[in-house]
C-alpha atoms as a PDB file:
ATOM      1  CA  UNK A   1       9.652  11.916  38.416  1.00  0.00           C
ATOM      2  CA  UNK A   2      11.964  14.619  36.706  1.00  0.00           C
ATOM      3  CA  UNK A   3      13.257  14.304  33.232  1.00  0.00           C
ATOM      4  CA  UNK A   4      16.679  13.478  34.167  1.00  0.00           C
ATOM      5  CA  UNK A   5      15.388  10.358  36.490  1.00  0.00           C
ATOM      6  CA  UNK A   6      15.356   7.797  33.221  1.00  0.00           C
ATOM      7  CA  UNK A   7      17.304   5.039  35.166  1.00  0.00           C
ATOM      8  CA  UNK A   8      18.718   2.886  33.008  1.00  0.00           C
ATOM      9  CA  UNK A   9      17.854   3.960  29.881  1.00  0.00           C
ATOM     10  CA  UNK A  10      20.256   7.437  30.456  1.00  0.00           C
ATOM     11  CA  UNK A  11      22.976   4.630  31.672  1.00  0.00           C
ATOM     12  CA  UNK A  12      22.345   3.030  28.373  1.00  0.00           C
ATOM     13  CA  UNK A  13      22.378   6.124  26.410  1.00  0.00           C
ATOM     14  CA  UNK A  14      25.400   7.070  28.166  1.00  0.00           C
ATOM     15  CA  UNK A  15      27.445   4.245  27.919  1.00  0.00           C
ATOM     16  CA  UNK A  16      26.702   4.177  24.205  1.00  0.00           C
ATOM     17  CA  UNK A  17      27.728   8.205  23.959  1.00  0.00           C
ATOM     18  CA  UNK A  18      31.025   6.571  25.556  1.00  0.00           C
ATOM     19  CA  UNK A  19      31.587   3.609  23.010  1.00  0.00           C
ATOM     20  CA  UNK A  20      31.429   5.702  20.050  1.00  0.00           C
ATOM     21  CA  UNK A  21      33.271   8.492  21.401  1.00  0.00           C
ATOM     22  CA  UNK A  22      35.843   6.150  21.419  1.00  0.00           C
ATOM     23  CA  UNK A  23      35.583   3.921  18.324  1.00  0.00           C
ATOM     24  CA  UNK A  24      38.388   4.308  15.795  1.00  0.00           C
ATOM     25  CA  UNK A  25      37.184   6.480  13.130  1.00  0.00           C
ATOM     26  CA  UNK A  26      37.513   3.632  10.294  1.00  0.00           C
ATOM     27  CA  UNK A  27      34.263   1.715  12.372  1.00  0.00           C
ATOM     28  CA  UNK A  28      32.476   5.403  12.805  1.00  0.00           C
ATOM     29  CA  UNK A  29      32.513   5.801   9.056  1.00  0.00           C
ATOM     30  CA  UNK A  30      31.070   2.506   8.287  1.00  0.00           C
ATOM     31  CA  UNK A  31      28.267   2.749  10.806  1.00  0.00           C
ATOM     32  CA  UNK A  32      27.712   6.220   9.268  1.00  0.00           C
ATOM     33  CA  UNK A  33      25.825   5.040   6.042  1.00  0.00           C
ATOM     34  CA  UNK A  34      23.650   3.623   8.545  1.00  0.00           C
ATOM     35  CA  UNK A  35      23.090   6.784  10.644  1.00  0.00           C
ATOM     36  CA  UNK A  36      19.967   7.984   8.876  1.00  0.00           C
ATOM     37  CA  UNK A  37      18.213   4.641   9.981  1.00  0.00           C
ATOM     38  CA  UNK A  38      19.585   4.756  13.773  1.00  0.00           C
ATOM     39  CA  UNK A  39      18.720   8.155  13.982  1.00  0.00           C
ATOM     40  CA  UNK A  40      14.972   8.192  12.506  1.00  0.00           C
ATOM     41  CA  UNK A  41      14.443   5.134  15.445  1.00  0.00           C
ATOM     42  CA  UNK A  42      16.194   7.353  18.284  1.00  0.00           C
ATOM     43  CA  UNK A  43      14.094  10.640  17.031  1.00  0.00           C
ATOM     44  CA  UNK A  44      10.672   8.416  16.955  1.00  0.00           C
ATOM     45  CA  UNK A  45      11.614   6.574  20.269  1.00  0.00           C
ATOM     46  CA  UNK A  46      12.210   9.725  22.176  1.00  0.00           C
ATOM     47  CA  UNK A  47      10.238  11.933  20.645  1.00  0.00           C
ATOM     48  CA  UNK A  48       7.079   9.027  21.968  1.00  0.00           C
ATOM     49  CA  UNK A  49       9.216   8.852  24.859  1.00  0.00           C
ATOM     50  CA  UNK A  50       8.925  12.590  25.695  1.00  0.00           C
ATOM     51  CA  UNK A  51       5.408  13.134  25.195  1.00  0.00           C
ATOM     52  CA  UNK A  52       4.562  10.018  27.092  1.00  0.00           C
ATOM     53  CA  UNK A  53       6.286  11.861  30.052  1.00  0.00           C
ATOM     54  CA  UNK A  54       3.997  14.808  29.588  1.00  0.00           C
ATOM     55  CA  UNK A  55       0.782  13.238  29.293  1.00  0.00           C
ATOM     56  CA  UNK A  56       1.495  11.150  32.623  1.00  0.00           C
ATOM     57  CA  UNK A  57       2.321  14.699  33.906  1.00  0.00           C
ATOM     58  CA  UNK A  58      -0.556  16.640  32.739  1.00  0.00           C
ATOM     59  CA  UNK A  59       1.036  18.764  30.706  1.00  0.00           C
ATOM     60  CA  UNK A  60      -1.169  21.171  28.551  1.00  0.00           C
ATOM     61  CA  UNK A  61      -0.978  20.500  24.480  1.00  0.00           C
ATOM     62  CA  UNK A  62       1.891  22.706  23.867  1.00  0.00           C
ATOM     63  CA  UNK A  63       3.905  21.129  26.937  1.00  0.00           C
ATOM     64  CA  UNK A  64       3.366  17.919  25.026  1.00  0.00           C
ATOM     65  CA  UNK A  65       4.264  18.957  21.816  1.00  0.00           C
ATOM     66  CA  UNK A  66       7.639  20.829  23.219  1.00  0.00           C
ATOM     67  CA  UNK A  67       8.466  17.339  25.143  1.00  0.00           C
ATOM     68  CA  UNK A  68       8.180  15.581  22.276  1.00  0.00           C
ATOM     69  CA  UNK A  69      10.203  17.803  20.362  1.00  0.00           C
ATOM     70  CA  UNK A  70      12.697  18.570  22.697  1.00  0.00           C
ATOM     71  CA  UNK A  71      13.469  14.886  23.590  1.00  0.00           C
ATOM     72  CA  UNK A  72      13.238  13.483  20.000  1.00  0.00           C
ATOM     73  CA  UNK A  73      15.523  16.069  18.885  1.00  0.00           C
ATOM     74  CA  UNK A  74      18.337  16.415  21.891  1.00  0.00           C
ATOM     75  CA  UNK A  75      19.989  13.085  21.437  1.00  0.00           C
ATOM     76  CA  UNK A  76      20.776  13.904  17.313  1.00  0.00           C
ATOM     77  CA  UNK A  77      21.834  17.170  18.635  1.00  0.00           C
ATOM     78  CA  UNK A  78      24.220  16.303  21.450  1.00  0.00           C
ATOM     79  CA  UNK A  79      25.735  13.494  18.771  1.00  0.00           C
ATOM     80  CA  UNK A  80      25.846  15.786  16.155  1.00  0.00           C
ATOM     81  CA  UNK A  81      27.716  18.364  18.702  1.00  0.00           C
ATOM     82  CA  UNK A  82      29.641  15.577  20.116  1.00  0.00           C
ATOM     83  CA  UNK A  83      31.176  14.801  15.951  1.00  0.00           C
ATOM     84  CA  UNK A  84      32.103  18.298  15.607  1.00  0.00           C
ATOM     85  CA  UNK A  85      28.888  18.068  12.843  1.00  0.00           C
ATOM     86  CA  UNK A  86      26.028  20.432  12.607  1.00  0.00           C
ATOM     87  CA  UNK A  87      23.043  19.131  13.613  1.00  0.00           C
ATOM     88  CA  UNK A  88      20.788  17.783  11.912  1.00  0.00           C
ATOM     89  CA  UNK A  89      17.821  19.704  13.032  1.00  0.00           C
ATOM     90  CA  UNK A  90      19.874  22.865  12.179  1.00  0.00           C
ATOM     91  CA  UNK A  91      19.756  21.388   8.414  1.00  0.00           C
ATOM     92  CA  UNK A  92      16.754  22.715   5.912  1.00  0.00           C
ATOM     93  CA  UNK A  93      15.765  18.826   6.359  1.00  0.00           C
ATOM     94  CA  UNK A  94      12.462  18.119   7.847  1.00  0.00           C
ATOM     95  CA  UNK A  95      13.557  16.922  11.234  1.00  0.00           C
ATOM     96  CA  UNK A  96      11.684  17.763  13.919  1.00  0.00           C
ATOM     97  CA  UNK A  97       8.862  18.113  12.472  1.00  0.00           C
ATOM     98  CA  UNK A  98       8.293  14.250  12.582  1.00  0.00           C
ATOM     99  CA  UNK A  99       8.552  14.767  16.784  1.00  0.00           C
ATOM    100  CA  UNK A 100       6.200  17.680  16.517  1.00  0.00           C
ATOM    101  CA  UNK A 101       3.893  15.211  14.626  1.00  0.00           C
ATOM    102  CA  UNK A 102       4.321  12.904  17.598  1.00  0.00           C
ATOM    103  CA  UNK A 103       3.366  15.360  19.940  1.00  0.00           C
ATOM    104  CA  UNK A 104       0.270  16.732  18.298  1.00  0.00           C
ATOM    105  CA  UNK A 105      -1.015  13.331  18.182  1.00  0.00           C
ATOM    106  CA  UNK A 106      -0.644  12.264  21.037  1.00  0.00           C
ATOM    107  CA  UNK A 107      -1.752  15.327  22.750  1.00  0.00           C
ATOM    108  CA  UNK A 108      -4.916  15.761  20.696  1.00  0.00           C
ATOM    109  CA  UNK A 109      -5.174  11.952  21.605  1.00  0.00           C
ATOM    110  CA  UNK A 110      -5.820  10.848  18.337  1.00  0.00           C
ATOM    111  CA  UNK A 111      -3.249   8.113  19.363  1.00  0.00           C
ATOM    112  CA  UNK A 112      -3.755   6.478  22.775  1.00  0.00           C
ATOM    113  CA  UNK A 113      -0.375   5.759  24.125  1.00  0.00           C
ATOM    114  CA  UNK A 114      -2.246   2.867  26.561  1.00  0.00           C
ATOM    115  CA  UNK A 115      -2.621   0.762  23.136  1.00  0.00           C
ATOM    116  CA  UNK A 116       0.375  -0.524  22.166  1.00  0.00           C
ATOM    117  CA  UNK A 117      -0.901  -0.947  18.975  1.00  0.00           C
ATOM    118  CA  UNK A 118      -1.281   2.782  18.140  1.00  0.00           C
ATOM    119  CA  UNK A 119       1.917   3.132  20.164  1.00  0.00           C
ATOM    120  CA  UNK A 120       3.928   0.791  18.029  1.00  0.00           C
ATOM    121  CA  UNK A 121       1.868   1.772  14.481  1.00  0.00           C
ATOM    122  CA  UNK A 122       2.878   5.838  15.398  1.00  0.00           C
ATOM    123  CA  UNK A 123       6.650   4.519  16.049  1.00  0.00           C
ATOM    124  CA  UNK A 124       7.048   2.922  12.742  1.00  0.00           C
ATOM    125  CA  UNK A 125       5.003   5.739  10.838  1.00  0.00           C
ATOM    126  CA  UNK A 126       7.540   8.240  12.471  1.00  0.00           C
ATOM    127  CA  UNK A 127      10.802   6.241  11.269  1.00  0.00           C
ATOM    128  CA  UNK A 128       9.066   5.447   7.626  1.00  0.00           C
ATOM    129  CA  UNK A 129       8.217   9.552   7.640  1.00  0.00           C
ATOM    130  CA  UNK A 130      12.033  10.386   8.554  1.00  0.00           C
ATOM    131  CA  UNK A 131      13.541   7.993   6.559  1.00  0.00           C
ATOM    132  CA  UNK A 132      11.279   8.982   3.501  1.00  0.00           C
ATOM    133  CA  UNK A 133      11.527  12.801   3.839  1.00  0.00           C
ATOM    134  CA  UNK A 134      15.599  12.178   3.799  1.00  0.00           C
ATOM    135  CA  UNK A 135      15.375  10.385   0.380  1.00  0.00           C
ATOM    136  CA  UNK A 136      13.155  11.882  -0.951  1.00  0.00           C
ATOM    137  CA  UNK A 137      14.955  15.581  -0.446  1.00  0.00           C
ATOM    138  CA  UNK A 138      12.073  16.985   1.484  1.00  0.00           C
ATOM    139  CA  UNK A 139      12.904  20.060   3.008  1.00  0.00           C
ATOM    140  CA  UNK A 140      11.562  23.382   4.949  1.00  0.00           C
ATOM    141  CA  UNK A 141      12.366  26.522   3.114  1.00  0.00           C
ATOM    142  CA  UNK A 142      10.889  29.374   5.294  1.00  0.00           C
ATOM    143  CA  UNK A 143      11.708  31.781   2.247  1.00  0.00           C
ATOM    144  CA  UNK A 144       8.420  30.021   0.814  1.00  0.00           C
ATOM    145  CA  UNK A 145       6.373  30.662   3.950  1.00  0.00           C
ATOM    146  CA  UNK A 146       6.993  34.529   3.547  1.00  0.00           C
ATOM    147  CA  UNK A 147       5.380  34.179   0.324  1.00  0.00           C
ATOM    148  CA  UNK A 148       2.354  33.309   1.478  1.00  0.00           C
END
Protein backbone atom coordinates (compact mmCIF):
# COMPACT_ATOMS: atom_id res chain seq x y z
CA UNK A 1 0.00 0.00 0.00
CA UNK A 2 1.38 3.57 -0.95
CA UNK A 3 0.46 6.68 0.88
CA UNK A 4 -1.77 7.99 -1.68
CA UNK A 5 -3.96 4.53 -1.69
CA UNK A 6 -6.31 5.88 1.46
CA UNK A 7 -9.60 4.90 -0.38
CA UNK A 8 -12.20 6.57 0.94
CA UNK A 9 -10.92 8.50 3.45
CA UNK A 10 -8.84 10.83 0.55
CA UNK A 11 -12.54 10.84 -1.21
CA UNK A 12 -13.76 12.14 2.05
CA UNK A 13 -11.03 14.53 2.58
CA UNK A 14 -11.48 15.62 -0.85
CA UNK A 15 -14.92 16.18 -1.12
CA UNK A 16 -14.73 18.20 2.07
CA UNK A 17 -11.57 20.38 0.46
CA UNK A 18 -14.45 20.90 -2.27
CA UNK A 19 -17.41 22.01 0.09
CA UNK A 20 -15.52 24.62 1.75
CA UNK A 21 -13.80 25.83 -1.17
CA UNK A 22 -17.03 26.71 -2.11
CA UNK A 23 -18.98 27.91 0.96
CA UNK A 24 -19.92 31.59 0.96
CA UNK A 25 -17.49 33.34 3.03
CA UNK A 26 -20.25 34.54 5.72
CA UNK A 27 -20.50 30.37 6.76
CA UNK A 28 -16.39 30.14 6.49
CA UNK A 29 -16.13 32.85 9.10
CA UNK A 30 -18.46 31.34 11.50
CA UNK A 31 -16.96 27.87 11.32
CA UNK A 32 -13.63 29.72 11.79
CA UNK A 33 -13.93 30.30 15.66
CA UNK A 34 -14.19 26.70 15.58
CA UNK A 35 -11.07 25.96 13.48
CA UNK A 36 -8.65 25.53 16.36
CA UNK A 37 -10.86 22.52 17.60
CA UNK A 38 -11.28 20.87 13.94
CA UNK A 39 -7.85 21.30 13.35
CA UNK A 40 -6.19 19.88 16.73
CA UNK A 41 -8.65 16.51 15.79
CA UNK A 42 -7.37 16.45 11.99
CA UNK A 43 -3.52 17.04 13.26
CA UNK A 44 -4.01 14.12 16.07
CA UNK A 45 -6.02 11.86 13.60
CA UNK A 46 -3.41 12.00 10.93
CA UNK A 47 -0.59 12.50 12.63
CA UNK A 48 -1.79 8.57 14.45
CA UNK A 49 -2.83 7.93 11.07
CA UNK A 50 0.67 8.42 9.56
CA UNK A 51 2.70 6.65 11.95
CA UNK A 52 0.31 3.77 11.98
CA UNK A 53 1.27 3.49 8.22
CA UNK A 54 4.91 3.30 9.13
CA UNK A 55 4.91 0.88 11.78
CA UNK A 56 2.79 -1.62 9.50
CA UNK A 57 5.63 -0.77 7.03
CA UNK A 58 8.62 -1.20 9.11
CA UNK A 59 9.79 1.93 9.00
CA UNK A 60 12.88 2.77 11.25
CA UNK A 61 12.11 5.44 14.31
CA UNK A 62 12.82 8.46 12.35
CA UNK A 63 10.57 7.16 9.31
CA UNK A 64 7.89 7.04 11.96
CA UNK A 65 8.37 10.15 13.46
CA UNK A 66 8.59 12.02 9.80
CA UNK A 67 5.13 10.08 8.89
CA UNK A 68 3.62 11.26 11.67
CA UNK A 69 4.69 14.63 11.18
CA UNK A 70 4.33 14.92 7.71
CA UNK A 71 0.70 13.58 7.63
CA UNK A 72 -0.53 15.41 10.81
CA UNK A 73 0.76 18.52 9.47
CA UNK A 74 -0.11 18.42 5.43
CA UNK A 75 -3.83 18.69 5.69
CA UNK A 76 -3.52 22.29 7.99
CA UNK A 77 -1.03 23.17 5.43
CA UNK A 78 -2.80 22.51 2.14
CA UNK A 79 -6.04 24.39 3.97
CA UNK A 80 -4.09 27.01 5.16
CA UNK A 81 -2.55 27.35 1.40
CA UNK A 82 -5.87 26.71 -0.02
CA UNK A 83 -7.32 30.29 2.30
CA UNK A 84 -4.60 32.30 0.97
CA UNK A 85 -3.44 32.01 5.05
CA UNK A 86 -0.07 31.10 6.31
CA UNK A 87 0.10 28.03 7.79
CA UNK A 88 -0.15 27.27 10.82
CA UNK A 89 2.90 25.22 11.28
CA UNK A 90 4.82 28.19 9.73
CA UNK A 91 3.47 30.19 12.98
CA UNK A 92 5.93 30.38 16.29
CA UNK A 93 2.88 28.13 17.69
CA UNK A 94 3.73 24.73 18.85
CA UNK A 95 2.24 22.74 16.03
CA UNK A 96 3.87 19.97 14.99
CA UNK A 97 5.40 19.23 17.69
CA UNK A 98 2.18 17.50 19.07
CA UNK A 99 2.62 14.98 15.69
CA UNK A 100 6.26 14.60 16.50
CA UNK A 101 5.02 13.56 20.02
CA UNK A 102 2.82 11.04 18.24
CA UNK A 103 5.49 9.65 16.42
CA UNK A 104 8.06 9.21 19.14
CA UNK A 105 5.57 7.31 20.99
CA UNK A 106 4.50 5.25 18.98
CA UNK A 107 7.77 4.39 17.53
CA UNK A 108 9.51 3.87 20.87
CA UNK A 109 6.22 1.81 21.46
CA UNK A 110 5.45 3.25 24.56
CA UNK A 111 1.89 3.31 23.01
CA UNK A 112 0.71 0.11 21.29
CA UNK A 113 -1.40 1.15 18.42
CA UNK A 114 -3.12 -2.69 18.63
CA UNK A 115 -4.92 -1.31 21.97
CA UNK A 116 -7.41 0.88 21.20
CA UNK A 117 -7.29 2.08 24.44
CA UNK A 118 -3.79 3.65 24.22
CA UNK A 119 -4.84 4.47 20.66
CA UNK A 120 -7.87 6.45 21.65
CA UNK A 121 -6.15 7.85 25.24
CA UNK A 122 -2.93 9.24 22.77
CA UNK A 123 -5.76 10.82 20.34
CA UNK A 124 -7.44 12.80 22.97
CA UNK A 125 -4.04 13.70 24.82
CA UNK A 126 -2.88 15.08 21.34
CA UNK A 127 -6.14 17.35 20.78
CA UNK A 128 -6.16 18.44 24.74
CA UNK A 129 -2.10 19.25 24.08
CA UNK A 130 -3.01 21.39 20.81
CA UNK A 131 -5.86 22.93 22.03
CA UNK A 132 -4.04 23.87 25.38
CA UNK A 133 -0.71 25.08 23.88
CA UNK A 134 -3.06 27.55 21.57
CA UNK A 135 -4.64 29.13 24.73
CA UNK A 136 -2.35 29.10 26.64
CA UNK A 137 0.19 31.16 24.10
CA UNK A 138 2.76 28.44 24.07
CA UNK A 139 5.18 28.97 21.56
CA UNK A 140 8.79 27.88 20.01
CA UNK A 141 11.22 30.70 19.96
CA UNK A 142 14.48 29.21 18.46
CA UNK A 143 16.22 32.62 19.49
CA UNK A 144 16.06 30.87 23.08
CA UNK A 145 17.59 27.61 21.86
CA UNK A 146 20.79 29.58 20.67
CA UNK A 147 21.12 30.61 24.12
CA UNK A 148 21.69 27.56 25.40
Amino acid sequence: MHVWEQGHLFYVAMGTIAIVYFFPKGWVMFWDRWNIYLDAIGLSAFALQGATFAINHDFPLGGIIFAAILTGVGGGMTRDVLAQRRPMVLHQEIYAVWAMVVGLLVGLEIVDLASSWQKYTLFFAIIGCRVLSYHLGWHLRFRDLYRL
